[in-house]
PDB file of N, CA and C in Angstrom:
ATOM      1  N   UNK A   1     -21.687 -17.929  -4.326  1.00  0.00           N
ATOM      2  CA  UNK A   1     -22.292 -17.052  -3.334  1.00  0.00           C
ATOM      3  C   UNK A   1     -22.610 -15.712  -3.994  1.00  0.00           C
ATOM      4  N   UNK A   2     -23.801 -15.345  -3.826  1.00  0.00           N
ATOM      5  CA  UNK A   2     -24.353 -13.915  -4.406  1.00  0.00           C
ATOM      6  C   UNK A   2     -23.449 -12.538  -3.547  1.00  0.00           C
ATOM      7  N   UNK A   3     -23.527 -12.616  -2.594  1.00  0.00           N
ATOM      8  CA  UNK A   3     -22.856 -11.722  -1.698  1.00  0.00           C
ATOM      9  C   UNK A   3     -21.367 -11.803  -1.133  1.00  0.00           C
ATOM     10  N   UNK A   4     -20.112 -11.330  -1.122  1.00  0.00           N
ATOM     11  CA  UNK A   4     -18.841 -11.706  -0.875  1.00  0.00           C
ATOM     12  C   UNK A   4     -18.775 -11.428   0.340  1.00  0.00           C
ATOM     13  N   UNK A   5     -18.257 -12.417   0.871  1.00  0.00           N
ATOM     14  CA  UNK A   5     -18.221 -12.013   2.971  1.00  0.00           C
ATOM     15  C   UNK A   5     -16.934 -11.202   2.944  1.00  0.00           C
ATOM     16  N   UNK A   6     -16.325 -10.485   3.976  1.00  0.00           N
ATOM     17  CA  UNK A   6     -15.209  -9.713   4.624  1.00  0.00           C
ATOM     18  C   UNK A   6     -14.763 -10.390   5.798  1.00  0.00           C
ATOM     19  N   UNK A   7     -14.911 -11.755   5.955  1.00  0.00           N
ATOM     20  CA  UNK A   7     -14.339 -12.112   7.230  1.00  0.00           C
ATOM     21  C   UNK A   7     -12.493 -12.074   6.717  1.00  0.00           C
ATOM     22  N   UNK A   8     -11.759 -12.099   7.935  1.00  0.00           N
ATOM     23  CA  UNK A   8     -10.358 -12.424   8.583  1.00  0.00           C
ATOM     24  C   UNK A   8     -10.596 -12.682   9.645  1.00  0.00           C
ATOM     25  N   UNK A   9      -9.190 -13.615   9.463  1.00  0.00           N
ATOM     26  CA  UNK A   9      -8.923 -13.892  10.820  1.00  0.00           C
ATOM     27  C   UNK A   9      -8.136 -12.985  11.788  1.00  0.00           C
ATOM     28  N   UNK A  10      -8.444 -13.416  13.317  1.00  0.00           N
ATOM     29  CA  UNK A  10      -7.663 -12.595  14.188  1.00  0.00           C
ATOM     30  C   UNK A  10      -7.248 -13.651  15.000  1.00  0.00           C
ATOM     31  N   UNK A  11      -6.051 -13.836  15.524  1.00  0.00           N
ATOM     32  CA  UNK A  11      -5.006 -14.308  16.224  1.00  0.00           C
ATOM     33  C   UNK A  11      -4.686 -13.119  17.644  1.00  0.00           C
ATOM     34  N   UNK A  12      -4.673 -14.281  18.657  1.00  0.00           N
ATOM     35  CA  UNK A  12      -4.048 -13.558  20.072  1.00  0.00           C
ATOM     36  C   UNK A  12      -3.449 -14.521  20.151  1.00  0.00           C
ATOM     37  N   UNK A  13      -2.350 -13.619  20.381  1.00  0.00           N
ATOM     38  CA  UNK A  13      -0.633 -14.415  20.911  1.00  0.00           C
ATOM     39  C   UNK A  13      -0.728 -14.142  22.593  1.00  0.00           C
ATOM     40  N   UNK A  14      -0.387 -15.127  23.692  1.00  0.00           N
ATOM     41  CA  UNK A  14       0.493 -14.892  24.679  1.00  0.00           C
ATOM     42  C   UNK A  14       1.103 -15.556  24.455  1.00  0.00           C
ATOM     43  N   UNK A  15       2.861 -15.161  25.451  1.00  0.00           N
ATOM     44  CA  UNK A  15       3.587 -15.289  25.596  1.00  0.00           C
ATOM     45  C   UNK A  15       3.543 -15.814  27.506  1.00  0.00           C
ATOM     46  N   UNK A  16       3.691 -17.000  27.942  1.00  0.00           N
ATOM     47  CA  UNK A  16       3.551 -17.102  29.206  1.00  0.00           C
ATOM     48  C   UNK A  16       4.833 -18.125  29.738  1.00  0.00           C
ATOM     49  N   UNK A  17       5.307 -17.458  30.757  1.00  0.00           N
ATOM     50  CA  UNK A  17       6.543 -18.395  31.065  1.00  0.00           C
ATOM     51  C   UNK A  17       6.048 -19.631  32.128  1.00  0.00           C
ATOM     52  N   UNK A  18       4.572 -19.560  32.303  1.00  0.00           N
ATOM     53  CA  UNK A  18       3.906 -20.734  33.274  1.00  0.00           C
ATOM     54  C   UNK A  18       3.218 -21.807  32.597  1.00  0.00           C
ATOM     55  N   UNK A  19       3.765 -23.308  32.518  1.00  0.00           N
ATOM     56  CA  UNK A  19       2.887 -23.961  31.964  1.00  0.00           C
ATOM     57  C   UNK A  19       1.757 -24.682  31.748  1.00  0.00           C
ATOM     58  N   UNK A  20       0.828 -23.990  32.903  1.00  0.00           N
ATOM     59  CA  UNK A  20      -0.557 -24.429  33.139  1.00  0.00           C
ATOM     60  C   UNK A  20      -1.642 -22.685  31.893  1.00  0.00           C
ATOM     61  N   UNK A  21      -0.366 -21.736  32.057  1.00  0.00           N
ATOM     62  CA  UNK A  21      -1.233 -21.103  31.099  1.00  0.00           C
ATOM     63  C   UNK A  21      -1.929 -19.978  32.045  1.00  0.00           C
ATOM     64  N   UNK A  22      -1.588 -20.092  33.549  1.00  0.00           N
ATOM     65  CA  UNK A  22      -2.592 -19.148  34.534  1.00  0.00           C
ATOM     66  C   UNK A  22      -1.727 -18.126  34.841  1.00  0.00           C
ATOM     67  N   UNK A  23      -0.587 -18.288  34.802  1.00  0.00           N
ATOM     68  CA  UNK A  23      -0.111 -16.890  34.972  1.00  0.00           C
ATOM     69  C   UNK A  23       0.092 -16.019  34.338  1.00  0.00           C
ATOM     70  N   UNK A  24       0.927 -14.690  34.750  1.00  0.00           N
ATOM     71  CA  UNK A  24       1.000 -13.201  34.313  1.00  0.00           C
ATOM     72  C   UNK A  24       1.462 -13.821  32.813  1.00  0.00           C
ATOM     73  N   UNK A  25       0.651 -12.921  31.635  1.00  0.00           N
ATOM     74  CA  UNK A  25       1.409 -13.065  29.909  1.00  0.00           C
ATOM     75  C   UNK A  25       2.019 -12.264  29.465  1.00  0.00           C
ATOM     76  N   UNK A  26       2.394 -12.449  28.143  1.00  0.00           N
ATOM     77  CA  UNK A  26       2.997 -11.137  27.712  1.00  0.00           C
ATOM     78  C   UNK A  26       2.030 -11.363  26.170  1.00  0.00           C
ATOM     79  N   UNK A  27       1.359 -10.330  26.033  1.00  0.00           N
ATOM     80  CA  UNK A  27       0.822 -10.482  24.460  1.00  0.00           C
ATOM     81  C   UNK A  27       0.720  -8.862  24.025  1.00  0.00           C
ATOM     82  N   UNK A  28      -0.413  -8.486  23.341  1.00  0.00           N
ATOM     83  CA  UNK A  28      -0.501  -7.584  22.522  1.00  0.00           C
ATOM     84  C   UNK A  28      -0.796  -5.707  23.531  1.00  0.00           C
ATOM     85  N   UNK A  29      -1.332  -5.981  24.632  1.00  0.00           N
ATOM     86  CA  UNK A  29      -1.185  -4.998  25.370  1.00  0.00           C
ATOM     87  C   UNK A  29      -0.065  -4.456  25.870  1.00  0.00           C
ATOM     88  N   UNK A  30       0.713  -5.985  26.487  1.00  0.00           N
ATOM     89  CA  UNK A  30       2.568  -5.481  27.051  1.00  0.00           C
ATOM     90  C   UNK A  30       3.073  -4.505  26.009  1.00  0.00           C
ATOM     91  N   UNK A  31       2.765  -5.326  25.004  1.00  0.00           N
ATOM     92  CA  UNK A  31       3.815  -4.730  23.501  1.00  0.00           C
ATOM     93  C   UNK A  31       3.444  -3.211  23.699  1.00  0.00           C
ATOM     94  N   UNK A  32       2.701  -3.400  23.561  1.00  0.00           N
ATOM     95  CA  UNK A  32       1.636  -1.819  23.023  1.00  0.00           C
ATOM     96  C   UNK A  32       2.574  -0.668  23.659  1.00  0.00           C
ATOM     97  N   UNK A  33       2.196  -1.366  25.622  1.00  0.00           N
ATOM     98  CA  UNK A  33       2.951  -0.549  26.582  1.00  0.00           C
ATOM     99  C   UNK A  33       4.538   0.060  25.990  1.00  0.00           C
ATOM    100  N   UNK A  34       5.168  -1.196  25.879  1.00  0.00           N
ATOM    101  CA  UNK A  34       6.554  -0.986  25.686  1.00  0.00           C
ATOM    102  C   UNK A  34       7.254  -0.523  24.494  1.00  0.00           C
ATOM    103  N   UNK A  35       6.286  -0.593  22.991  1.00  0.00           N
ATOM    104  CA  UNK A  35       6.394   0.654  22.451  1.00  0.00           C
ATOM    105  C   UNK A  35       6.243   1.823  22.959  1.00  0.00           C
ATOM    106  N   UNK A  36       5.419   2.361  23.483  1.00  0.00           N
ATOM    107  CA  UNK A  36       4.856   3.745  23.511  1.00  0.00           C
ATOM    108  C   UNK A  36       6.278   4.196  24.788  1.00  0.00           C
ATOM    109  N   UNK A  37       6.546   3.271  25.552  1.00  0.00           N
ATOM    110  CA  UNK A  37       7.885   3.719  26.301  1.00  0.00           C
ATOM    111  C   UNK A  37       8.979   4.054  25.519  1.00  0.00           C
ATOM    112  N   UNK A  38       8.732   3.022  24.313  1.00  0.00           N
ATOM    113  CA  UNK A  38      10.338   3.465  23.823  1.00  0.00           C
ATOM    114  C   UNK A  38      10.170   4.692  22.453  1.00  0.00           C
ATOM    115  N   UNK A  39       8.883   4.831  22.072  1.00  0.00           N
ATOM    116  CA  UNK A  39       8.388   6.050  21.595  1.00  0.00           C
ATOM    117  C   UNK A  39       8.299   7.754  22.538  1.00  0.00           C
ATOM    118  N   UNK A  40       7.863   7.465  23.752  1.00  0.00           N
ATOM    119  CA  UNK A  40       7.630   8.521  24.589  1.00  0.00           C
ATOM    120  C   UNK A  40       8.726   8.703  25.836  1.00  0.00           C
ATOM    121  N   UNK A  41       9.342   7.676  26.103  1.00  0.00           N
ATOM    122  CA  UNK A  41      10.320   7.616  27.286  1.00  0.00           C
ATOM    123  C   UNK A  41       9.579   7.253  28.257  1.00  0.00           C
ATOM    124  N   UNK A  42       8.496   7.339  28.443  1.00  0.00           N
ATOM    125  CA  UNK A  42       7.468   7.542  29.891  1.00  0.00           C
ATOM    126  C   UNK A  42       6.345   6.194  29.392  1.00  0.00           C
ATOM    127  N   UNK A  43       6.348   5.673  30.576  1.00  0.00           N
ATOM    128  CA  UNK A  43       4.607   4.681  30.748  1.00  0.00           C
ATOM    129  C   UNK A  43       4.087   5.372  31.471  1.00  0.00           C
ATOM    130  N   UNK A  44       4.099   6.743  31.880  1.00  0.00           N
ATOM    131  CA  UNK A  44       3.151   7.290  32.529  1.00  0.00           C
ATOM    132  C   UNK A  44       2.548   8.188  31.239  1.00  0.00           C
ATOM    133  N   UNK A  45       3.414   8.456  30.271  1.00  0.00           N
ATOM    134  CA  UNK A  45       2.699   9.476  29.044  1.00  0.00           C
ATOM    135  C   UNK A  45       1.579   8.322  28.234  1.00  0.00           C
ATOM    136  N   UNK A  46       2.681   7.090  27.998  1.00  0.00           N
ATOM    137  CA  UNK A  46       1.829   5.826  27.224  1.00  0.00           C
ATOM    138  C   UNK A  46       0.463   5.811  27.947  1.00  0.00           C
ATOM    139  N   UNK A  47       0.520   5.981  28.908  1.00  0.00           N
ATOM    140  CA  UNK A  47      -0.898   5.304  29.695  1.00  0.00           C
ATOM    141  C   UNK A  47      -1.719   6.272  29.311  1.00  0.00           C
ATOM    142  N   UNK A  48      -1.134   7.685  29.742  1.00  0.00           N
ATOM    143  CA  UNK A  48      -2.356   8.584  29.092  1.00  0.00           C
ATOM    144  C   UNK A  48      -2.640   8.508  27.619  1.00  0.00           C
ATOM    145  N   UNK A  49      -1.612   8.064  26.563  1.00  0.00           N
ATOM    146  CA  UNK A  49      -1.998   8.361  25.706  1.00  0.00           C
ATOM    147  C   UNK A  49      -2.729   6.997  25.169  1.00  0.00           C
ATOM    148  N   UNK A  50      -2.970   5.892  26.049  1.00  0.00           N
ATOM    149  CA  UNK A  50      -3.521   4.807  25.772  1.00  0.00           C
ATOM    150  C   UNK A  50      -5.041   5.417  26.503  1.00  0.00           C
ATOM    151  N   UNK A  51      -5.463   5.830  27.111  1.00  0.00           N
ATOM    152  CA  UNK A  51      -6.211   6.367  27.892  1.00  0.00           C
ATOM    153  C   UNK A  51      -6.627   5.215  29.042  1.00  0.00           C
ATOM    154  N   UNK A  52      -5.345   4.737  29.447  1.00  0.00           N
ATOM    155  CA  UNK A  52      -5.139   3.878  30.348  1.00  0.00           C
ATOM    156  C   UNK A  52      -4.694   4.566  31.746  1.00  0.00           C
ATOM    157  N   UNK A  53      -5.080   4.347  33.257  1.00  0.00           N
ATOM    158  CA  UNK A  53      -4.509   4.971  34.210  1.00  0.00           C
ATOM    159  C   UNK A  53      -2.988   4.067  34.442  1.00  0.00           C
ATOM    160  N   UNK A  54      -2.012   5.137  34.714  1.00  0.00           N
ATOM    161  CA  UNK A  54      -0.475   4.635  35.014  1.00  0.00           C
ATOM    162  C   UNK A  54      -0.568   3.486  36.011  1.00  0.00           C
ATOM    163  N   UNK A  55      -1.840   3.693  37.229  1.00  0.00           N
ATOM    164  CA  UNK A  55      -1.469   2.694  38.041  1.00  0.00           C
ATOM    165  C   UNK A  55      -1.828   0.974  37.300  1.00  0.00           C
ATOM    166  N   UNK A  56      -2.700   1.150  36.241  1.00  0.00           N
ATOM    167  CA  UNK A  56      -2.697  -0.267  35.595  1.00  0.00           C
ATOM    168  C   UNK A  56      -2.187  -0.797  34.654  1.00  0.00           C
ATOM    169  N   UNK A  57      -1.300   0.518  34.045  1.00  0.00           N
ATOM    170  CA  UNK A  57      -0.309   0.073  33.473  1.00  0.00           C
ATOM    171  C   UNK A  57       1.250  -0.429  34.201  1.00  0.00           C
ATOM    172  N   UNK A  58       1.013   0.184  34.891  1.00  0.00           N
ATOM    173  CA  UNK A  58       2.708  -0.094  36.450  1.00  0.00           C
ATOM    174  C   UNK A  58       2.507  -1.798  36.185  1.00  0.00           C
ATOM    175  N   UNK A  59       1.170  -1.984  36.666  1.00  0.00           N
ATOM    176  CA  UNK A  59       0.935  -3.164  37.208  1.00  0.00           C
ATOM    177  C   UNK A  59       0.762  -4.602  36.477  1.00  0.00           C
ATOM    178  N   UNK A  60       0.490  -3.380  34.852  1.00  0.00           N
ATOM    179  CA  UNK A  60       0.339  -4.688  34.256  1.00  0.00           C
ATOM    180  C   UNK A  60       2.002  -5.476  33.797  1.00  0.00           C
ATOM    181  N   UNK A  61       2.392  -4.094  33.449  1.00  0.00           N
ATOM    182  CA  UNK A  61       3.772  -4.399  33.666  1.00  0.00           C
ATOM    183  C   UNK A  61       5.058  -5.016  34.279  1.00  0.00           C
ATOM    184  N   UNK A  62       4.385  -4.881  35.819  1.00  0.00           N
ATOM    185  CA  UNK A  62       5.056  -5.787  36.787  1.00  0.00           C
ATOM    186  C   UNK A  62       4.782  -6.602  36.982  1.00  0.00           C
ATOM    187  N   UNK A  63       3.913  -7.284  36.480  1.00  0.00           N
ATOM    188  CA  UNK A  63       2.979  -8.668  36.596  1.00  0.00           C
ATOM    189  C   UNK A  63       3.596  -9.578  35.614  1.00  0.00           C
ATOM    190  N   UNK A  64       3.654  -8.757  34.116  1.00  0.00           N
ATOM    191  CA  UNK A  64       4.362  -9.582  33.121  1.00  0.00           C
ATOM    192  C   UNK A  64       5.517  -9.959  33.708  1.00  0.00           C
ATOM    193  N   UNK A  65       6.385  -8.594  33.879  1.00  0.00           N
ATOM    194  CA  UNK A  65       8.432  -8.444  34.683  1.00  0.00           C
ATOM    195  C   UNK A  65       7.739 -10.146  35.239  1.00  0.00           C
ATOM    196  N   UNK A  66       7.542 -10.171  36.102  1.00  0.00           N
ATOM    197  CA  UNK A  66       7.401 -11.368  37.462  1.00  0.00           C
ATOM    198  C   UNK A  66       6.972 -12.764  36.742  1.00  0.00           C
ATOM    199  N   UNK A  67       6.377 -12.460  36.023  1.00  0.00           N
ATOM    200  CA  UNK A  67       6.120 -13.830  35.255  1.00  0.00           C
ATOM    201  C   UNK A  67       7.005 -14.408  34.182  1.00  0.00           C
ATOM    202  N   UNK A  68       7.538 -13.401  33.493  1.00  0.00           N
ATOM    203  CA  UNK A  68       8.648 -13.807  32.550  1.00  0.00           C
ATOM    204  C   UNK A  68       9.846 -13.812  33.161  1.00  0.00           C
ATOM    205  N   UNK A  69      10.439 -13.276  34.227  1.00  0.00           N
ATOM    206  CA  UNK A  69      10.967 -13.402  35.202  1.00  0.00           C
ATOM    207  C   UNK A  69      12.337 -12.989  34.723  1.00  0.00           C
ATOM    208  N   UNK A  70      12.211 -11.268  33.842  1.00  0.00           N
ATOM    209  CA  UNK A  70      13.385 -10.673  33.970  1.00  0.00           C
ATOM    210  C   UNK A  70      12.494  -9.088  33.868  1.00  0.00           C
ATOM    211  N   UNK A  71      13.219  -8.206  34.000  1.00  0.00           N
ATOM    212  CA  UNK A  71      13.203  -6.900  34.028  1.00  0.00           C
ATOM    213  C   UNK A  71      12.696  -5.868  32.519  1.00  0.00           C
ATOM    214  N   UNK A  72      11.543  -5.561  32.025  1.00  0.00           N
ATOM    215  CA  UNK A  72      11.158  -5.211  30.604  1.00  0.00           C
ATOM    216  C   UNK A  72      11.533  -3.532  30.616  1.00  0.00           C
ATOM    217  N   UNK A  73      11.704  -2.969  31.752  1.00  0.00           N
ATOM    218  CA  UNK A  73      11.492  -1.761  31.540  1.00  0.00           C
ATOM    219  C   UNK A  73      12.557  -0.869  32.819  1.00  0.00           C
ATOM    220  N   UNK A  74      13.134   0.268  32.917  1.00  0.00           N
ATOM    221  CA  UNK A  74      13.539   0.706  33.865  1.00  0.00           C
ATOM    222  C   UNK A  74      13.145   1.936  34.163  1.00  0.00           C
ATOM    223  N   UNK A  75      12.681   2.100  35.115  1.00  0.00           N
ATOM    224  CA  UNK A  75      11.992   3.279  35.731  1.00  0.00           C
ATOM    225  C   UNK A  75      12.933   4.554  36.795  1.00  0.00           C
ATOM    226  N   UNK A  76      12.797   5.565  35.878  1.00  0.00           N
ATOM    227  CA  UNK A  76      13.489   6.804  36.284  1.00  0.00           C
ATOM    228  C   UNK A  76      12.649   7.274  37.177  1.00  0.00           C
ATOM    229  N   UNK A  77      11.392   7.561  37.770  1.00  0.00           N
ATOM    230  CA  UNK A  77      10.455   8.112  38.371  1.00  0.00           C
ATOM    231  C   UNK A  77      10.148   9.021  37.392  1.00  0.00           C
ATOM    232  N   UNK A  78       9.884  10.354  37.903  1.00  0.00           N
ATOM    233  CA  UNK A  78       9.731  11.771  36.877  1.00  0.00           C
ATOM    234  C   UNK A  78      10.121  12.040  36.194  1.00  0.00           C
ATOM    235  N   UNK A  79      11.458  11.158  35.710  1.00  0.00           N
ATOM    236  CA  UNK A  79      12.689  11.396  34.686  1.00  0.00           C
ATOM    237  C   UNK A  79      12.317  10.430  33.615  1.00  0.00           C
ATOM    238  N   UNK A  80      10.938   9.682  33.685  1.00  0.00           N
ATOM    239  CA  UNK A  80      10.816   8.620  32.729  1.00  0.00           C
ATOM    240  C   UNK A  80      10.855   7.162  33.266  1.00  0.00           C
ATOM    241  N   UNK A  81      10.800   6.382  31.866  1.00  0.00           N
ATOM    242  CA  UNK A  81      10.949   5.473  31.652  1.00  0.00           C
ATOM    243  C   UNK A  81      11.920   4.256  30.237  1.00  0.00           C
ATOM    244  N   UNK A  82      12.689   3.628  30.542  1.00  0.00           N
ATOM    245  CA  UNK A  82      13.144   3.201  28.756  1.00  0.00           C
ATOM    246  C   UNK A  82      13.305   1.548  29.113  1.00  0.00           C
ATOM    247  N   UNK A  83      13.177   0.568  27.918  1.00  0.00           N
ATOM    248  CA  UNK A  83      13.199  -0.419  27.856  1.00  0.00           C
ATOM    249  C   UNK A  83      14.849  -0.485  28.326  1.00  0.00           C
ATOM    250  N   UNK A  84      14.960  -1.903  29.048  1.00  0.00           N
ATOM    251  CA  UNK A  84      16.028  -2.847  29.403  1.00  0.00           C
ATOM    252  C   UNK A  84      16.511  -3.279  28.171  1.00  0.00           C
ATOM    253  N   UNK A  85      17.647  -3.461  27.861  1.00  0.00           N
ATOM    254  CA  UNK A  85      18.428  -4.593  26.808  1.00  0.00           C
ATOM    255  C   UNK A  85      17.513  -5.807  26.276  1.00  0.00           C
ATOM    256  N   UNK A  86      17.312  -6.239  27.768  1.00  0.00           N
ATOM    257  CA  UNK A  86      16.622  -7.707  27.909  1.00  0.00           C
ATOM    258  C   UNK A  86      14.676  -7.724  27.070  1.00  0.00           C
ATOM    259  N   UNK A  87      14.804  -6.402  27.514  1.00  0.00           N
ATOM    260  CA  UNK A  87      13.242  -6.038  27.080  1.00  0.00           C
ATOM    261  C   UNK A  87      12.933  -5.525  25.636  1.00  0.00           C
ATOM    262  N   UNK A  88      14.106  -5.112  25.461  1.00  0.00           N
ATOM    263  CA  UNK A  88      14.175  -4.192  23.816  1.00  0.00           C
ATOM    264  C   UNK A  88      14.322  -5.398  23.292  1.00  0.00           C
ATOM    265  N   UNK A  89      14.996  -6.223  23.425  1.00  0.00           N
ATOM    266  CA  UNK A  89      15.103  -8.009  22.713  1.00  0.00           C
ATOM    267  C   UNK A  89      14.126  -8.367  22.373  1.00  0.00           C
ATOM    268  N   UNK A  90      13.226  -8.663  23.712  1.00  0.00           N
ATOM    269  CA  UNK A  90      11.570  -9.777  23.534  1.00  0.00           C
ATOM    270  C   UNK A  90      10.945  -9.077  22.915  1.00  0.00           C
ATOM    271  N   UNK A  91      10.924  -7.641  22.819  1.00  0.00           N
ATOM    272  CA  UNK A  91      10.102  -6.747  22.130  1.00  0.00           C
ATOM    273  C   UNK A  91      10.193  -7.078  20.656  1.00  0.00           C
ATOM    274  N   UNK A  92      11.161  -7.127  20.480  1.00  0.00           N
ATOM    275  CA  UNK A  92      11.829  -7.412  18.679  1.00  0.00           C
ATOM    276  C   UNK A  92      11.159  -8.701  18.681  1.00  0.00           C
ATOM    277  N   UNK A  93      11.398  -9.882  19.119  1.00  0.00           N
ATOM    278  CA  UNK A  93      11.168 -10.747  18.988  1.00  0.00           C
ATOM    279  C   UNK A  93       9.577 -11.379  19.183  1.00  0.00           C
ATOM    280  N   UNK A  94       9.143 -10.798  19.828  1.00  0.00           N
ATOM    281  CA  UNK A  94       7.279 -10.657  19.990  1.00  0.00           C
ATOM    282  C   UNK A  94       7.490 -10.290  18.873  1.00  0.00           C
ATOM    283  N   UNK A  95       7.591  -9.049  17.891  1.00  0.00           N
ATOM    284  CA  UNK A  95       6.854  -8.253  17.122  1.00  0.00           C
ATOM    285  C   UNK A  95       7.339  -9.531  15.649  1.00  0.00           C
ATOM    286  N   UNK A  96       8.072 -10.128  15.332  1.00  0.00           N
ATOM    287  CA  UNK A  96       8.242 -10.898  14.684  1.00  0.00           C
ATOM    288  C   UNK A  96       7.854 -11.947  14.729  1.00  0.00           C
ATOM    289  N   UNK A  97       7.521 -12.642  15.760  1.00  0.00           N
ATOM    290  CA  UNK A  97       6.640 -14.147  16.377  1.00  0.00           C
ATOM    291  C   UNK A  97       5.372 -13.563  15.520  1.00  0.00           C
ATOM    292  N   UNK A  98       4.729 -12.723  16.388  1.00  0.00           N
ATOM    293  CA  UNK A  98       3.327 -12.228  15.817  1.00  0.00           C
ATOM    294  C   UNK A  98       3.234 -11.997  14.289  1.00  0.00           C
ATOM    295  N   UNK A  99       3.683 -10.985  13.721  1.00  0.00           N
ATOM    296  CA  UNK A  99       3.977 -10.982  12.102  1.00  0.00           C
ATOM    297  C   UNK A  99       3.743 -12.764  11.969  1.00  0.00           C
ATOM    298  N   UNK A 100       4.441 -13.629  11.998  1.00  0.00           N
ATOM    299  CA  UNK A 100       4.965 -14.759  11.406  1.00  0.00           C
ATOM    300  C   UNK A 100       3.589 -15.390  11.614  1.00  0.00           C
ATOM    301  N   UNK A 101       3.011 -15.804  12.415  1.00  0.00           N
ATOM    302  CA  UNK A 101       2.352 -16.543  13.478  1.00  0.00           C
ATOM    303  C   UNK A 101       0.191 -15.885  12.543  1.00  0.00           C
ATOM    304  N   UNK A 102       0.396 -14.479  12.385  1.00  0.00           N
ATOM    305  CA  UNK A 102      -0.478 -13.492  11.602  1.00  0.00           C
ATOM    306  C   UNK A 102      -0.485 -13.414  10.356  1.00  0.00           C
ATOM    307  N   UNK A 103       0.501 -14.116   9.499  1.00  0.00           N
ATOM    308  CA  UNK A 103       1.170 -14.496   8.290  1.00  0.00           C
ATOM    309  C   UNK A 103       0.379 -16.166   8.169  1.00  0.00           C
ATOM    310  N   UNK A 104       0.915 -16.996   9.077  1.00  0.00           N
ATOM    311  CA  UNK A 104       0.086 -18.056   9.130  1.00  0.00           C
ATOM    312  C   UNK A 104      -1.692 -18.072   9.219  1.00  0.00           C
ATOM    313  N   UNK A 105      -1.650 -17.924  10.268  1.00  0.00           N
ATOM    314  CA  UNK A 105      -3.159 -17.978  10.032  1.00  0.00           C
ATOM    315  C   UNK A 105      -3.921 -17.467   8.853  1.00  0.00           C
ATOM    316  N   UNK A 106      -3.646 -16.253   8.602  1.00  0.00           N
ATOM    317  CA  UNK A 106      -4.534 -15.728   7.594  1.00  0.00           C
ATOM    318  C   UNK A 106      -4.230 -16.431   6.407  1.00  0.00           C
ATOM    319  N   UNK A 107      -3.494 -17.142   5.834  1.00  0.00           N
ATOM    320  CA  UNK A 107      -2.866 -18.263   5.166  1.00  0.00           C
ATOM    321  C   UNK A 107      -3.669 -19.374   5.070  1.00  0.00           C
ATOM    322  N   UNK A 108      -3.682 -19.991   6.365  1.00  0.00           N
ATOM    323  CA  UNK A 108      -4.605 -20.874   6.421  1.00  0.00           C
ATOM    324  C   UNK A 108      -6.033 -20.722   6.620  1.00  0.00           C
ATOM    325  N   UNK A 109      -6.883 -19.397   7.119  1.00  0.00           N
ATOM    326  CA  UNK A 109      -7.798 -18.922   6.964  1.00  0.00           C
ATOM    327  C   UNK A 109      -8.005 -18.988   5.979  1.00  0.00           C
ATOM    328  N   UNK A 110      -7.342 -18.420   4.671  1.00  0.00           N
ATOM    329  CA  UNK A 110      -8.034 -18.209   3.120  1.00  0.00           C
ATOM    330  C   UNK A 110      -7.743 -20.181   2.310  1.00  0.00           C
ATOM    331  N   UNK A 111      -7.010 -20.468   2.855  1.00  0.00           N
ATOM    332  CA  UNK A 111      -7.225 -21.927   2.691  1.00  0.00           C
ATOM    333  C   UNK A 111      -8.183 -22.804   2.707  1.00  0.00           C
ATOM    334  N   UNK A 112      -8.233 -22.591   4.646  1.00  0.00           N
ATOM    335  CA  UNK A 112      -9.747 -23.663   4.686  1.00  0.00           C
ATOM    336  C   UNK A 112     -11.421 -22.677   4.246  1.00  0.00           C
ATOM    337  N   UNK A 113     -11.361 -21.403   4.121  1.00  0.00           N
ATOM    338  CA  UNK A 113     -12.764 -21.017   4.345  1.00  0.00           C
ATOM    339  C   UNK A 113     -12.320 -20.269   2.816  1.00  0.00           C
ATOM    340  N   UNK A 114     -11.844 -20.963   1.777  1.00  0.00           N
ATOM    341  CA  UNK A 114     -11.881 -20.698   0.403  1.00  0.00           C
ATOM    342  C   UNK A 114     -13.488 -20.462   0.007  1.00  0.00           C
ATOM    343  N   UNK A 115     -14.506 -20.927  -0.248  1.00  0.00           N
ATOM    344  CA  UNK A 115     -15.737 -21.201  -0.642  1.00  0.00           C
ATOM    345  C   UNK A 115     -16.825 -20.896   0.270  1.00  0.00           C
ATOM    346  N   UNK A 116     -16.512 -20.148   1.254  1.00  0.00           N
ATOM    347  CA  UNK A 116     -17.493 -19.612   2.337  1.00  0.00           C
ATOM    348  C   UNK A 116     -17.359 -18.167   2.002  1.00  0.00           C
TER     349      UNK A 116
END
């Protein structure tokens, strides 16, 4: 080939506790959220600083909570916000699924599309 391409691959992970696949997930936005909580204390600061409004972050949040069907976050009102035990866990454990999972593919990306 005269010209060298720049493709990679990109991988989206959910995480869904429903097994038709239609309900609330947990993938790369939750995360996002629940860093910036345990960076800022607040999902109301995360949201702004995602330039996301709080009310769709509340929601996206409680949508995941309900679907994974434990508690990710605990809410102080004005006093904040900080991850649950239960939530600081999946958090660790998302962020390592993904690594692993982002490790693969691009693996097998430079595998099969060697000569493209």
């Amino acid at each position: 080939m005269s010209e060298e391409r720049k493709l990679h691959a990109q991988v989206k992970i959910m995480i869904s506790a429903s097994g038709d696949r239609k309900g609330p997930s947990f993938g790369k936005g939750a995360a996002t959220l629940l860093h910036g909580i345990e960076e800022n204390g607040s999902l109301n600061k995360t949201a702004k600083n995602l330039h996301m409004a709080y009310s769709k972050a509340w929601s996206m949040i409680k949508k995941v909570e309900e679907g994974l069907g434990f508690t990710l976050i605990e809410r102080y009102g004005a006093r904040g916000s900080k991850l649950t035990e239960e939530g600081r866990a999946f958090l660790v454990l998302y962020d390592e699924y993904e690594k692993k999972v982002e490790n693969y593919a691009e693996k097998a990306f430079r595998d099969v599309f060697k000569n493209f």
